[in-house]
C-alpha atoms as a PDB file:
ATOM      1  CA  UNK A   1      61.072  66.387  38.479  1.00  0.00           C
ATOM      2  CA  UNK A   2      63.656  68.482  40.076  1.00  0.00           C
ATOM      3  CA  UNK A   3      64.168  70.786  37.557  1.00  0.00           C
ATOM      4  CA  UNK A   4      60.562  71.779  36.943  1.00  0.00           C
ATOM      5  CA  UNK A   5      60.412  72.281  40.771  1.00  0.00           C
ATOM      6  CA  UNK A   6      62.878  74.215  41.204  1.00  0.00           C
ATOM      7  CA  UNK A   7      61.726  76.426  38.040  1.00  0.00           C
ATOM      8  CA  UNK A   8      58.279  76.333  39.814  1.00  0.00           C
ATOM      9  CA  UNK A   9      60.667  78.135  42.686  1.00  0.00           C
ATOM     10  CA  UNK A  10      61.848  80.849  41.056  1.00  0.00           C
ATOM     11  CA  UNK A  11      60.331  84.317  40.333  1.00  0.00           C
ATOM     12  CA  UNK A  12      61.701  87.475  39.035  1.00  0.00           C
ATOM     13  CA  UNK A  13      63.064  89.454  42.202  1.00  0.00           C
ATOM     14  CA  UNK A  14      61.568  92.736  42.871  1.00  0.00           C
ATOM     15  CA  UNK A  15      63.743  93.379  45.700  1.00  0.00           C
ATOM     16  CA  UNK A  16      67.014  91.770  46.908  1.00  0.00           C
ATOM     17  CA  UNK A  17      68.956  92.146  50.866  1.00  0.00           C
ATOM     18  CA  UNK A  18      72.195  94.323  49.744  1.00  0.00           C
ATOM     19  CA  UNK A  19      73.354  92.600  53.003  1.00  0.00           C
ATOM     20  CA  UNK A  20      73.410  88.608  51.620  1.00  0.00           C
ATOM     21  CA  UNK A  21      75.940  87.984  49.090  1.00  0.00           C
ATOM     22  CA  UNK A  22      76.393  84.861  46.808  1.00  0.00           C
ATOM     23  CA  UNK A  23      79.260  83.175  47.465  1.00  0.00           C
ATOM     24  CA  UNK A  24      82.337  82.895  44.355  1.00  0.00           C
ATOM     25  CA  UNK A  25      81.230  78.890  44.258  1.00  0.00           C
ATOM     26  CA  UNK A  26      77.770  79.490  43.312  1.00  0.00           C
ATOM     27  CA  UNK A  27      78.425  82.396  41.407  1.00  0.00           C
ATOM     28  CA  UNK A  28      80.972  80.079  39.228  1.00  0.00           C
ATOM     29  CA  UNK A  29      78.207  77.352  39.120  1.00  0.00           C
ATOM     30  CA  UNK A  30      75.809  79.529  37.092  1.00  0.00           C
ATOM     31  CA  UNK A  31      78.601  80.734  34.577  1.00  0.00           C
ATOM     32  CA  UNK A  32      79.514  77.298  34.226  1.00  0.00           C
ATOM     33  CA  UNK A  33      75.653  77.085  32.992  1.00  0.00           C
ATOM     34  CA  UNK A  34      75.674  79.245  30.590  1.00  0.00           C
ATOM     35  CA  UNK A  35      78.745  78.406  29.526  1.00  0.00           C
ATOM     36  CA  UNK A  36      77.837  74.813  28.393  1.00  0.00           C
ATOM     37  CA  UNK A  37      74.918  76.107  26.928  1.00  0.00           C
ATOM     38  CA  UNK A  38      74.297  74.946  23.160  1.00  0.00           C
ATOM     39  CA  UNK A  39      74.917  77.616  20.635  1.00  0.00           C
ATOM     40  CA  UNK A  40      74.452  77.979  16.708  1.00  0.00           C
ATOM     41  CA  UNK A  41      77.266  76.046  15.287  1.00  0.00           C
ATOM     42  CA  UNK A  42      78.886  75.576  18.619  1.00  0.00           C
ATOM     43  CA  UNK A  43      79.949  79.340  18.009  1.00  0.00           C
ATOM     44  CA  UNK A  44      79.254  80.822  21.524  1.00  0.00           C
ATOM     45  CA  UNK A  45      79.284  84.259  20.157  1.00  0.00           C
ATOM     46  CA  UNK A  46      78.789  86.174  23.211  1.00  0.00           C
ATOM     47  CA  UNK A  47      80.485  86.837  26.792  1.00  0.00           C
ATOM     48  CA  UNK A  48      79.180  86.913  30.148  1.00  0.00           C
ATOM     49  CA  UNK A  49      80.348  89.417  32.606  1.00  0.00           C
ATOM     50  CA  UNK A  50      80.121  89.259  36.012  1.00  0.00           C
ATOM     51  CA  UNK A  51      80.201  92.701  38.450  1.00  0.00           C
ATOM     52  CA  UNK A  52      80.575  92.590  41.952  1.00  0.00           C
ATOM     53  CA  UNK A  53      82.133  95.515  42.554  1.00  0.00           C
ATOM     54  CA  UNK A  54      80.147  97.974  44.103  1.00  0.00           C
ATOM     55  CA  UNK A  55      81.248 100.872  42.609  1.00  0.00           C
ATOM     56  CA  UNK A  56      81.147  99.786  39.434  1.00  0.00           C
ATOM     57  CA  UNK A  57      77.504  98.515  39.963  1.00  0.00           C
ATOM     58  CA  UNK A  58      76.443 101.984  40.524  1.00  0.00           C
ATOM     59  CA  UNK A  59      77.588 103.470  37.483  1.00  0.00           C
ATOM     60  CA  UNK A  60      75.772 100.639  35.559  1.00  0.00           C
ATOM     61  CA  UNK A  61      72.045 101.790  37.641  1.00  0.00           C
ATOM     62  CA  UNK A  62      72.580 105.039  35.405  1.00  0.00           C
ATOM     63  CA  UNK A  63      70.805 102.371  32.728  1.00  0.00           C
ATOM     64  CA  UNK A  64      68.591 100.116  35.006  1.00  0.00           C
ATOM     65  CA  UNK A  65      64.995 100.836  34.518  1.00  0.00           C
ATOM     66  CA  UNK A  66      64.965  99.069  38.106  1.00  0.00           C
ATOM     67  CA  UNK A  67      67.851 100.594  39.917  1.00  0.00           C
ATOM     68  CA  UNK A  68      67.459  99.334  43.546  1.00  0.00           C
ATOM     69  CA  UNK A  69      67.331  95.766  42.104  1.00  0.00           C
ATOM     70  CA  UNK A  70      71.058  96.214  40.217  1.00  0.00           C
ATOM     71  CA  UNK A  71      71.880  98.501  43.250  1.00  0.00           C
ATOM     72  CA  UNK A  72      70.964  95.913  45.809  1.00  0.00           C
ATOM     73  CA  UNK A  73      71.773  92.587  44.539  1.00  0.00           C
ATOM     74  CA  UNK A  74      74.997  90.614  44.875  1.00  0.00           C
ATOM     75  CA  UNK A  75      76.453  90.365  40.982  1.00  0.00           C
ATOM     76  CA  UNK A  76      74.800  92.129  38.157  1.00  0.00           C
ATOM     77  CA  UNK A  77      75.456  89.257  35.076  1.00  0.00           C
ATOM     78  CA  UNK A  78      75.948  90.515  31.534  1.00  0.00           C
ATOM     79  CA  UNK A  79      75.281  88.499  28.552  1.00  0.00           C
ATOM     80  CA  UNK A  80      77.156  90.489  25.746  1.00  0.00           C
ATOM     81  CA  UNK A  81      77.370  89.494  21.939  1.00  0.00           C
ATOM     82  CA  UNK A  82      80.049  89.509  19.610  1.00  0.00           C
ATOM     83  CA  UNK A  83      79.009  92.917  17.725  1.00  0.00           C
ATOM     84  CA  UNK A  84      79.149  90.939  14.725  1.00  0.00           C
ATOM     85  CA  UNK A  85      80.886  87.568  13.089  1.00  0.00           C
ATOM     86  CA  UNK A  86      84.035  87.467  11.598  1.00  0.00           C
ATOM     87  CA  UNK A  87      85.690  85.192   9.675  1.00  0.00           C
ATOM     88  CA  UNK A  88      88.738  85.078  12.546  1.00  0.00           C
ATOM     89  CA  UNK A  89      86.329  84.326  14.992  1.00  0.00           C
ATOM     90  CA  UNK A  90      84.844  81.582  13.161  1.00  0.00           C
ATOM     91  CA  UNK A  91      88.167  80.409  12.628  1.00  0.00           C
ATOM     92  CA  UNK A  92      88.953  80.982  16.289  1.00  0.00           C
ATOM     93  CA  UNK A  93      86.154  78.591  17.756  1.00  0.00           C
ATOM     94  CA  UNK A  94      87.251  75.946  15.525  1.00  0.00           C
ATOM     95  CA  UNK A  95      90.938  75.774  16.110  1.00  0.00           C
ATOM     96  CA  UNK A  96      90.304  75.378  19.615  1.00  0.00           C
ATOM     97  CA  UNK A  97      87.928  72.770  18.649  1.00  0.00           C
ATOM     98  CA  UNK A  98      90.035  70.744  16.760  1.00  0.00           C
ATOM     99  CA  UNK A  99      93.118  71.356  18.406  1.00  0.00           C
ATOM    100  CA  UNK A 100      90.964  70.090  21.910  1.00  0.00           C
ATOM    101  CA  UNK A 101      89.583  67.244  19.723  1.00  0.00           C
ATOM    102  CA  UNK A 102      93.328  66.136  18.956  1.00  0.00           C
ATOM    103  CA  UNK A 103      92.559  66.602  15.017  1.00  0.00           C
ATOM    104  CA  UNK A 104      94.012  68.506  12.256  1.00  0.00           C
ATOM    105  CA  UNK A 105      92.942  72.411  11.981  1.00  0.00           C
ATOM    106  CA  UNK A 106      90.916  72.695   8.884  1.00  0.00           C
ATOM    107  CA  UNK A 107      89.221  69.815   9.366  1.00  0.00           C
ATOM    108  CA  UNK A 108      85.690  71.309   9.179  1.00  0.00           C
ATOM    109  CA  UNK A 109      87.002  74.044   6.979  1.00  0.00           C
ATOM    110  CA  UNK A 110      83.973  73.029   3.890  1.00  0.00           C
ATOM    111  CA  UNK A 111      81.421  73.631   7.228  1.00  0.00           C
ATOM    112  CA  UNK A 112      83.083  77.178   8.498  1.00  0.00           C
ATOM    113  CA  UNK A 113      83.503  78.469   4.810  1.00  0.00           C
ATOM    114  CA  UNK A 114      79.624  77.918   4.577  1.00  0.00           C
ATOM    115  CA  UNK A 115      79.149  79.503   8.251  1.00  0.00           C
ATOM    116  CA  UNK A 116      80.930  82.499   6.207  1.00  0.00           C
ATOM    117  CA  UNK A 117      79.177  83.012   3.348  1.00  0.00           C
ATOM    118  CA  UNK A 118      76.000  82.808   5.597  1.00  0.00           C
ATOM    119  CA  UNK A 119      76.904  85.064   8.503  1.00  0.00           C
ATOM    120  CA  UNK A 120      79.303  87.375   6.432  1.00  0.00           C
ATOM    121  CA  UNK A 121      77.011  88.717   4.231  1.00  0.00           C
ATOM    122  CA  UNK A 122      73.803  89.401   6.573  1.00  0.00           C
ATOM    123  CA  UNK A 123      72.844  92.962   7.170  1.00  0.00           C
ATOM    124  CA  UNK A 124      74.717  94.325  10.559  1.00  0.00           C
ATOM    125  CA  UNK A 125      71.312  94.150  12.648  1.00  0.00           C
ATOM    126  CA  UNK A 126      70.221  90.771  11.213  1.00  0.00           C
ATOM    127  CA  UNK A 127      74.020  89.223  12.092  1.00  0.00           C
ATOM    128  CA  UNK A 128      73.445  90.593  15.592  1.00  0.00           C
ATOM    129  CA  UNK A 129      69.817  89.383  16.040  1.00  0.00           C
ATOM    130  CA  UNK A 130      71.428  86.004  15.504  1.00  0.00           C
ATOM    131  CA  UNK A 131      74.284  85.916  18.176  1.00  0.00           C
ATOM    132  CA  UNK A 132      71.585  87.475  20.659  1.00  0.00           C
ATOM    133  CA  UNK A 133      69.140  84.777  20.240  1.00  0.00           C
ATOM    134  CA  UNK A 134      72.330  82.235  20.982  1.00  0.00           C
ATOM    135  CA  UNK A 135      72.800  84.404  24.243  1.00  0.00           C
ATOM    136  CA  UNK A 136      69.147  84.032  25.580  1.00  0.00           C
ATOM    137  CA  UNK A 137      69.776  79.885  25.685  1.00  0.00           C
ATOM    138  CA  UNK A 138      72.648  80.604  28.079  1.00  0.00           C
ATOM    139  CA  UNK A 139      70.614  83.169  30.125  1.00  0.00           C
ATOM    140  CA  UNK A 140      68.141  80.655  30.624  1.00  0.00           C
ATOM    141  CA  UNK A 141      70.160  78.198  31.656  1.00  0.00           C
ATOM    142  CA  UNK A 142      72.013  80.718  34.282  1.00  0.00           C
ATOM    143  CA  UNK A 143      68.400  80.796  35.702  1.00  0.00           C
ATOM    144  CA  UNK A 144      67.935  77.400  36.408  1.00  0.00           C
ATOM    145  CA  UNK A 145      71.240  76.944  37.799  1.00  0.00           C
ATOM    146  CA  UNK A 146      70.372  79.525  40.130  1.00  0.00           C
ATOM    147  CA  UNK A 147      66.917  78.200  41.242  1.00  0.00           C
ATOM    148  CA  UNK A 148      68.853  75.180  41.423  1.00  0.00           C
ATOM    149  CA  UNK A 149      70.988  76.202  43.890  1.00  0.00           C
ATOM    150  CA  UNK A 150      68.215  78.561  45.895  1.00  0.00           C
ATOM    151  CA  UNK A 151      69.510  81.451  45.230  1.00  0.00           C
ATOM    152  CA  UNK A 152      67.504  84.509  43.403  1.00  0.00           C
ATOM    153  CA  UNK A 153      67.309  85.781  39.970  1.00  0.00           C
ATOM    154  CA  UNK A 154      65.867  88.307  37.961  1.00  0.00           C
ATOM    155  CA  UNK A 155      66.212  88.330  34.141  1.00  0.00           C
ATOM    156  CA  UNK A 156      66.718  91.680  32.616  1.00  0.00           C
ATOM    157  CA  UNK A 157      66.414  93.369  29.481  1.00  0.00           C
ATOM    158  CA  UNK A 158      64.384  96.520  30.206  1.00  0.00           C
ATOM    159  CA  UNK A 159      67.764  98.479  30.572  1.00  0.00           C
ATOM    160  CA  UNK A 160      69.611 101.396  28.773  1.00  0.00           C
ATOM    161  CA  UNK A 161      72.291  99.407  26.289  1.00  0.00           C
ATOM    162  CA  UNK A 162      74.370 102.519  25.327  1.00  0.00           C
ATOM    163  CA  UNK A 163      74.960 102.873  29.547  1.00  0.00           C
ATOM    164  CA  UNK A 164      76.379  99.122  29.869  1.00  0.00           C
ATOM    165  CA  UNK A 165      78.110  99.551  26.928  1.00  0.00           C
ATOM    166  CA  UNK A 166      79.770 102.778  27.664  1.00  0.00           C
ATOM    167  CA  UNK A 167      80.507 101.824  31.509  1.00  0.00           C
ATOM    168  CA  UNK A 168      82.205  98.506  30.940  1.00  0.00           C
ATOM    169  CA  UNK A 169      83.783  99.900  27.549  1.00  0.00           C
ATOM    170  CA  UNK A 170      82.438  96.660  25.844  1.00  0.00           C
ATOM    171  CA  UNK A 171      82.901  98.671  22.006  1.00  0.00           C
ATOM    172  CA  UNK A 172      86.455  98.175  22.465  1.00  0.00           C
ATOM    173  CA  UNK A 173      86.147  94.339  22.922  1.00  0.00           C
ATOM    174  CA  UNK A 174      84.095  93.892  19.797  1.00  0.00           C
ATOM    175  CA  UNK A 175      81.120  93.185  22.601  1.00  0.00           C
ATOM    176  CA  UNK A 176      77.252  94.224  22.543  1.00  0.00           C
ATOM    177  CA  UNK A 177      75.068  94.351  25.367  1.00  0.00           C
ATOM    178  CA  UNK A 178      72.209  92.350  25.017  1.00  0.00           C
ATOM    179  CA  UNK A 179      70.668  90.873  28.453  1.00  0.00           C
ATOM    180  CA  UNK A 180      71.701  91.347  32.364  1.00  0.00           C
ATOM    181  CA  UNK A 181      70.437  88.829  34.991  1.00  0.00           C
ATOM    182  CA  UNK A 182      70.914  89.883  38.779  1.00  0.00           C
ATOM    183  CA  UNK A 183      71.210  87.546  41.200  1.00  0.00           C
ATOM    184  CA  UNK A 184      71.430  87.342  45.094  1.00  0.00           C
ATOM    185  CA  UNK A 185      68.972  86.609  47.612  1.00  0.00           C
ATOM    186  CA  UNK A 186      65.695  88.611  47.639  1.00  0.00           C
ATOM    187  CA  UNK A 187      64.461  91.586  50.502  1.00  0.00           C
ATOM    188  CA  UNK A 188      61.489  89.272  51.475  1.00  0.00           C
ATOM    189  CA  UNK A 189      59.619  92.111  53.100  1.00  0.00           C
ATOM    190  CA  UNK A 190      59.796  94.370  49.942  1.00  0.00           C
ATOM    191  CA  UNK A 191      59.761  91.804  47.209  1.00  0.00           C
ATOM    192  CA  UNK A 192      56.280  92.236  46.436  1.00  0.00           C
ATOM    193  CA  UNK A 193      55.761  89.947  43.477  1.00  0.00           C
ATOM    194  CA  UNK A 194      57.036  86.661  46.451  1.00  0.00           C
ATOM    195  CA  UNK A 195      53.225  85.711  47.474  1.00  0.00           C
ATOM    196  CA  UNK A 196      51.574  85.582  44.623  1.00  0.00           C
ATOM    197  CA  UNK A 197      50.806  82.475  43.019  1.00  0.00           C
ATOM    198  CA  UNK A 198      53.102  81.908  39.673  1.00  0.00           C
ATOM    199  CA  UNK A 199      50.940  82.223  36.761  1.00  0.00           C
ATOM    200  CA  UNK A 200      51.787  80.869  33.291  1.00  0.00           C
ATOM    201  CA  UNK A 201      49.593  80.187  30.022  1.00  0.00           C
ATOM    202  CA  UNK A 202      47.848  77.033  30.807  1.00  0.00           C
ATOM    203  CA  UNK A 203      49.138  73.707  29.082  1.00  0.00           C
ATOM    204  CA  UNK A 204      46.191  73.493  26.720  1.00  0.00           C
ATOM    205  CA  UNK A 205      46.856  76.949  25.227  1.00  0.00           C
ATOM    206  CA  UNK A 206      50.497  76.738  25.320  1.00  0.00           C
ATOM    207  CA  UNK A 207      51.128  73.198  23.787  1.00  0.00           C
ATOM    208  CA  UNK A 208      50.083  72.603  20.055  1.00  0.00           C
ATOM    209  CA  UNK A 209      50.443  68.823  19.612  1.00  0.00           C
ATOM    210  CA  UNK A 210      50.337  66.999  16.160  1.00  0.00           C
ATOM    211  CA  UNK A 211      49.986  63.141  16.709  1.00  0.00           C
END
């Protein structure tokens, strides 16, 4: 039960204390999240960024639809996708696999020429839709590693793209923005949203069951 409670915790932050700062533990423990999170293939075709840095976090609120939040909170989070796959990043992800795995590169070659065929000849925005949909598991597992840990979270992707791109010069990594998630600890006089009950679709809407 732990894990629904502390997802019954959380809430999108509407305000955070520029004063309170997540410490480099906890701010490693949520990465960690969403970097065991499952992916497509065991591709992980995205990177998350993490800015702390002031200055730089105020050339990224050029973007923010909700500036004070990525002003104010501790680390601004960026989930960015691979702009598109490539054969040598397929290739990539599965050397390291087998060489980790202690077994001969190639092994899975019949399964990563098939992953080519597939991903290689999608349309640009249909390869990209994929690798962003891989993204959001990891997001939501960065959430409830946060909750987990108490500390707050807002998930993010009302913001300007070409901004985040441009600032953090993520074209020249072969990177796409596709989601940011602040996180800190919330302004609980100004973080409006804080008393009001948490609402969701109830159970017998949300859950189609075939038995």
């Amino acid at each position: 039960m732990a894990l629904l409670e502390d997802l019954n915790w959380r809430h999108a932050v509407k305000a955070y204390d520029p004063s309170k700062k997540v410490s480099q533990e906890n701010i490693d423990k949520i990465v960690e999240a969403a970097r065991l999170a499952p992916t497509s293939s065991g591709l992980q075709p995205f990177n998350v960024i993490v800015v702390e840095n002031q200055e730089l976090k105020e050339k990224l609120v050029k973007g923010a639809l909700n500036p004070e939040c990525m002003r104010d909170c501790s680390h601004v989070v960026i989930f960015a996708g691979w702009d598109r796959y490539t054969a040598e990043r397929i290739d990539k992800v599965y050397n390291h696999t087998t060489d980790e795995r202690g077994l001969e590169r190639g092994r899975f070659g019949s399964y990563t020429d098939k992953l080519k065929e597939i991903y290689l000849a999608q349309p640009a925005e249909e390869n990209f839709a994929h690798i962003a949909r891989q993204s959001y598991i990891a997001l939501g597992l960065a959430l409830g590693e946060a909750a987990e840990l108490r500390i707050d979270s807002t998930p993010v992707e009302g913001f300007n793209n070409a901004v985040v791109d441009e600032v953090l010069e993520l074209e020249r990594l072969g990177l796409k923005s596709i989601s940011l998630m602040y996180v800190g600890y919330a302004d609980t006089a100004n973080d409006w949203i804080a008393p009001m009950k948490k609402v969701r679709t109830p159970k017998d809407e949300f859950v189609i069951e075939f038995k």
